[in-house]
C-alpha atoms as a PDB file:
ATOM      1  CA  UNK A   1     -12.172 -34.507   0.334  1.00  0.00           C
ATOM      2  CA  UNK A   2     -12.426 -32.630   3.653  1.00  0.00           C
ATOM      3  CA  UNK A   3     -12.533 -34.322   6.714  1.00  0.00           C
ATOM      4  CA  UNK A   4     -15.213 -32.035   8.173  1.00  0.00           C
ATOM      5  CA  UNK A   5     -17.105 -32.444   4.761  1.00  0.00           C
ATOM      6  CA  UNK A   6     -20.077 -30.096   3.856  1.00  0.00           C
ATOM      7  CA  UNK A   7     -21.268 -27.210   4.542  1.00  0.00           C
ATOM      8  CA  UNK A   8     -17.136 -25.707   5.181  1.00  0.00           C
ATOM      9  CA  UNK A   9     -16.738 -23.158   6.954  1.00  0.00           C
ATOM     10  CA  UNK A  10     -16.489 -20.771   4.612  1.00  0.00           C
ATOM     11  CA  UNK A  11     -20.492 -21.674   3.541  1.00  0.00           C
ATOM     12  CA  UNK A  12     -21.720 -21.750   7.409  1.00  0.00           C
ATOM     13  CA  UNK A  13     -20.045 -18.232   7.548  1.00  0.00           C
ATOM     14  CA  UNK A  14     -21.192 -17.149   4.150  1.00  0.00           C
ATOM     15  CA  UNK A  15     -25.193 -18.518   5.379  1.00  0.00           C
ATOM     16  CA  UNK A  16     -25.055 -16.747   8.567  1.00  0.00           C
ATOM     17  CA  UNK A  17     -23.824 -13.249   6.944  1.00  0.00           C
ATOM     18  CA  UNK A  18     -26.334 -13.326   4.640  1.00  0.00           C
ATOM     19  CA  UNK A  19     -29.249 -14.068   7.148  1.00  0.00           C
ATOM     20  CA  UNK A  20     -28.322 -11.493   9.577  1.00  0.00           C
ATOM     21  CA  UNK A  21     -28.231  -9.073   6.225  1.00  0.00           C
ATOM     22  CA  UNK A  22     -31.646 -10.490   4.763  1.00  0.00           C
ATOM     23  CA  UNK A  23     -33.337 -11.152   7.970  1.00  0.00           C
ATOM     24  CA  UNK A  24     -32.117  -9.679  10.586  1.00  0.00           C
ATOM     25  CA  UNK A  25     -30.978  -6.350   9.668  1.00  0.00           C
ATOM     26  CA  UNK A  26     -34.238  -5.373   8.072  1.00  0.00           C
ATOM     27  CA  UNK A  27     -36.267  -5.862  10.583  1.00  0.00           C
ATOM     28  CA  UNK A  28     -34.194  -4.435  13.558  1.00  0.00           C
ATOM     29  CA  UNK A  29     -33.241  -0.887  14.254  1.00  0.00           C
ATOM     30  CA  UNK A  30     -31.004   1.129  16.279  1.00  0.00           C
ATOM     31  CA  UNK A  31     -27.899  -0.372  18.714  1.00  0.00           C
ATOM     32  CA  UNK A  32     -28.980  -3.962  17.366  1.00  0.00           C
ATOM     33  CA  UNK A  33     -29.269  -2.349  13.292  1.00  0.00           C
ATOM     34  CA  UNK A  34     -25.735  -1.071  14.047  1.00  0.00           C
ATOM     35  CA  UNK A  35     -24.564  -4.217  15.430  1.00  0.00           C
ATOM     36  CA  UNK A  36     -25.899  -6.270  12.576  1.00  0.00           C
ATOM     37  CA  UNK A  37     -24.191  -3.989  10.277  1.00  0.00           C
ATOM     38  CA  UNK A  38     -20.433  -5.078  12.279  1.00  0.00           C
ATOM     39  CA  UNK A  39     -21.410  -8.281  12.536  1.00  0.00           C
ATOM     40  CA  UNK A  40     -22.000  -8.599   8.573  1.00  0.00           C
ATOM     41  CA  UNK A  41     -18.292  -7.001   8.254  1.00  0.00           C
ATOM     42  CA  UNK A  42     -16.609  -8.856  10.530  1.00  0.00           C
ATOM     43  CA  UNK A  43     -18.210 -12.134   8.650  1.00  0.00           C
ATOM     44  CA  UNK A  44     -17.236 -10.499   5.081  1.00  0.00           C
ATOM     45  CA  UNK A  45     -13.706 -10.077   7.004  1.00  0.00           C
ATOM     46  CA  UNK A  46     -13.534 -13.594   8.077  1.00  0.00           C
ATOM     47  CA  UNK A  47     -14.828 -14.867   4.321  1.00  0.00           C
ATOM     48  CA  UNK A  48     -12.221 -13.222   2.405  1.00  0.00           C
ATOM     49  CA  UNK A  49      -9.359 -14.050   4.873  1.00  0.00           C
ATOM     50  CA  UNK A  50     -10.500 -18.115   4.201  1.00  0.00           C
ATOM     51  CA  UNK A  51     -10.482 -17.644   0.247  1.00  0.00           C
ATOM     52  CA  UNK A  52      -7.382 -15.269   0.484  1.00  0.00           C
ATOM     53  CA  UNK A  53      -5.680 -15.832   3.419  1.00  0.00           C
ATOM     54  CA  UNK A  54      -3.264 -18.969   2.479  1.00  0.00           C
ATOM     55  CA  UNK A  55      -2.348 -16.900  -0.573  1.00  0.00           C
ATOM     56  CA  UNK A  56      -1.268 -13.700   0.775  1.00  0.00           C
ATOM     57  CA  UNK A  57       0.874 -15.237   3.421  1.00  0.00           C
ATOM     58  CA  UNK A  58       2.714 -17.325   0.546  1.00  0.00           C
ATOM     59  CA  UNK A  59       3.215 -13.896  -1.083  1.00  0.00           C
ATOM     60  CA  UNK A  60       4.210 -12.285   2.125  1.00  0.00           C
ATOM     61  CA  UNK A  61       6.714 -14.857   2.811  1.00  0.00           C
ATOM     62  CA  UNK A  62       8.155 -14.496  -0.793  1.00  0.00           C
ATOM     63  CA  UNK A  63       8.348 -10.755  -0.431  1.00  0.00           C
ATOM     64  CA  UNK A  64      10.392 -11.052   2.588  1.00  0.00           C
ATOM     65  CA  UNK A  65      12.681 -13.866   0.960  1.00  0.00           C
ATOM     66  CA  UNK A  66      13.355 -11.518  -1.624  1.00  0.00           C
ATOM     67  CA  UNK A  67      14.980  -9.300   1.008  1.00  0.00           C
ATOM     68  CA  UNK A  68      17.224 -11.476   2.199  1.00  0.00           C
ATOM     69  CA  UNK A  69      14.599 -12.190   5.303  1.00  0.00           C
ATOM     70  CA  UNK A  70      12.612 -15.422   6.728  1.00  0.00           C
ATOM     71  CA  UNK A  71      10.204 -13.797   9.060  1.00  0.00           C
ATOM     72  CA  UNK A  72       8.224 -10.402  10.300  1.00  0.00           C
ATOM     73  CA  UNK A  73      10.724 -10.556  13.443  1.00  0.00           C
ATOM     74  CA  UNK A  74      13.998 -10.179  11.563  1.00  0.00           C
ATOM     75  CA  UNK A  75      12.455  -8.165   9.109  1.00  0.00           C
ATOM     76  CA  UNK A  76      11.570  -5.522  12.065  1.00  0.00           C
ATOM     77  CA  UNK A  77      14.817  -6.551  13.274  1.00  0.00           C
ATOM     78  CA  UNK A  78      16.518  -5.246  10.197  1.00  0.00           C
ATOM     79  CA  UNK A  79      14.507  -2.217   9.783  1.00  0.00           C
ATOM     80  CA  UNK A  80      15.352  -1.242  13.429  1.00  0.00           C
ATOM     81  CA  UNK A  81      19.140  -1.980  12.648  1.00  0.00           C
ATOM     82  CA  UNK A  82      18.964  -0.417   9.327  1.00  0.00           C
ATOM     83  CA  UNK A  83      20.237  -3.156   7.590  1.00  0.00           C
ATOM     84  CA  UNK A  84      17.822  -2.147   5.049  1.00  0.00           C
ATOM     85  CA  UNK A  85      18.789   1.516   4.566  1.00  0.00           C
ATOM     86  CA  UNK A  86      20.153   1.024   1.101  1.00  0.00           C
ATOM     87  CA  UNK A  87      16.845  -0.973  -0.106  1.00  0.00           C
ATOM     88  CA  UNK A  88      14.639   1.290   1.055  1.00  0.00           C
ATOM     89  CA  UNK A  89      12.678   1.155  -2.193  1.00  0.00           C
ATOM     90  CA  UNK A  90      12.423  -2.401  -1.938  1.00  0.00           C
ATOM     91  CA  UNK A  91      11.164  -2.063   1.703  1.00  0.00           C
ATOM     92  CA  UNK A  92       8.725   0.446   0.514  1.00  0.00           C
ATOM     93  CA  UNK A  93       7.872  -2.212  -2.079  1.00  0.00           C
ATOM     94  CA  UNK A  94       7.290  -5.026   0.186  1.00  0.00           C
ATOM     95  CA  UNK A  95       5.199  -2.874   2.813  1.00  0.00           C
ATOM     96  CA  UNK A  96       2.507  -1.614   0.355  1.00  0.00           C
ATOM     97  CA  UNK A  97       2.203  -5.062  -1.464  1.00  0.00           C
ATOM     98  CA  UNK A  98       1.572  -6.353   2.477  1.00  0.00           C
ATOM     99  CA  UNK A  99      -0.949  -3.353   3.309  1.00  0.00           C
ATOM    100  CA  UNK A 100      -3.153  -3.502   0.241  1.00  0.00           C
ATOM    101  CA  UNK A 101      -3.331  -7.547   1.059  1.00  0.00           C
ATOM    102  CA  UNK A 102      -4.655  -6.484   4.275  1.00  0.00           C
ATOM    103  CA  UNK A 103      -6.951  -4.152   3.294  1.00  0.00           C
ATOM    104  CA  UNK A 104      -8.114  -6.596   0.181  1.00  0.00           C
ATOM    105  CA  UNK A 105      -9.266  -8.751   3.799  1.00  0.00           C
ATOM    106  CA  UNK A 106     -10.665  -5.985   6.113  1.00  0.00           C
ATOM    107  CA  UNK A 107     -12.085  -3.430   3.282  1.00  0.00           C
ATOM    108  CA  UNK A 108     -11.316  -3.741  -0.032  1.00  0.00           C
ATOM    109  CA  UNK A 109     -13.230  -0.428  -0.903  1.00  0.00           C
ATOM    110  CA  UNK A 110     -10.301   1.549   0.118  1.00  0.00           C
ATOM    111  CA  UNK A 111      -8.461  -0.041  -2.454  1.00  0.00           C
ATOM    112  CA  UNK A 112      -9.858   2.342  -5.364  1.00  0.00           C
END
């Protein structure tokens, strides 16, 4: 049960992506063909952060808890300090599990 019910928001963003790309990307050309095509990303963007989103920050939050760490600000914190000199494998670790869960949100083609 949702209190804002039907459509979600992940459907009204999913219908308006998919006109722009049926409707109004065909038939445009141009500065408005190139905005369509950003427009359709930044939607695709939006889409994957809802069905991913709550996930990934779970996982981010357990990736820092397994350094000892509650937050991005002492994590920087320790980094700067170099309280994490003698994990740096596990930093290493913990920053490329975060950056392929970004790109998996803002392209996941440069993930292969």
């Amino acid at each position: 049960m949702s209190l804002h019910g039907a459509p979600t928001s992940a459907e009204l963003i999913e219908a308006v992506r998919e006109w722009i790309e049926r409707d109004v990307l065909t038939s445009t050309e141009g500065r408005l063909k190139f905005h369509s095509r950003v427009a359709i990303n930044v939607l695709a963007m939006v889409e994957r952060e809802l069905e991913m989103g709550e996930r990934q920050e779970a996982d981010h939050a357990d990736r820092l808890a397994s350094l000892g760490l509650a937050d991005d600000a002492e994590f920087a914190r320790a980094v700067r300090n170099g309280d994490l000199d003698d994990r740096l494998d596990d930093v290493r670790a913990v920053l490329r599990a975060d950056i392929d869960a970004k790109l998996a949100v803002a392209n996941p083609k440069y993930l292969t």
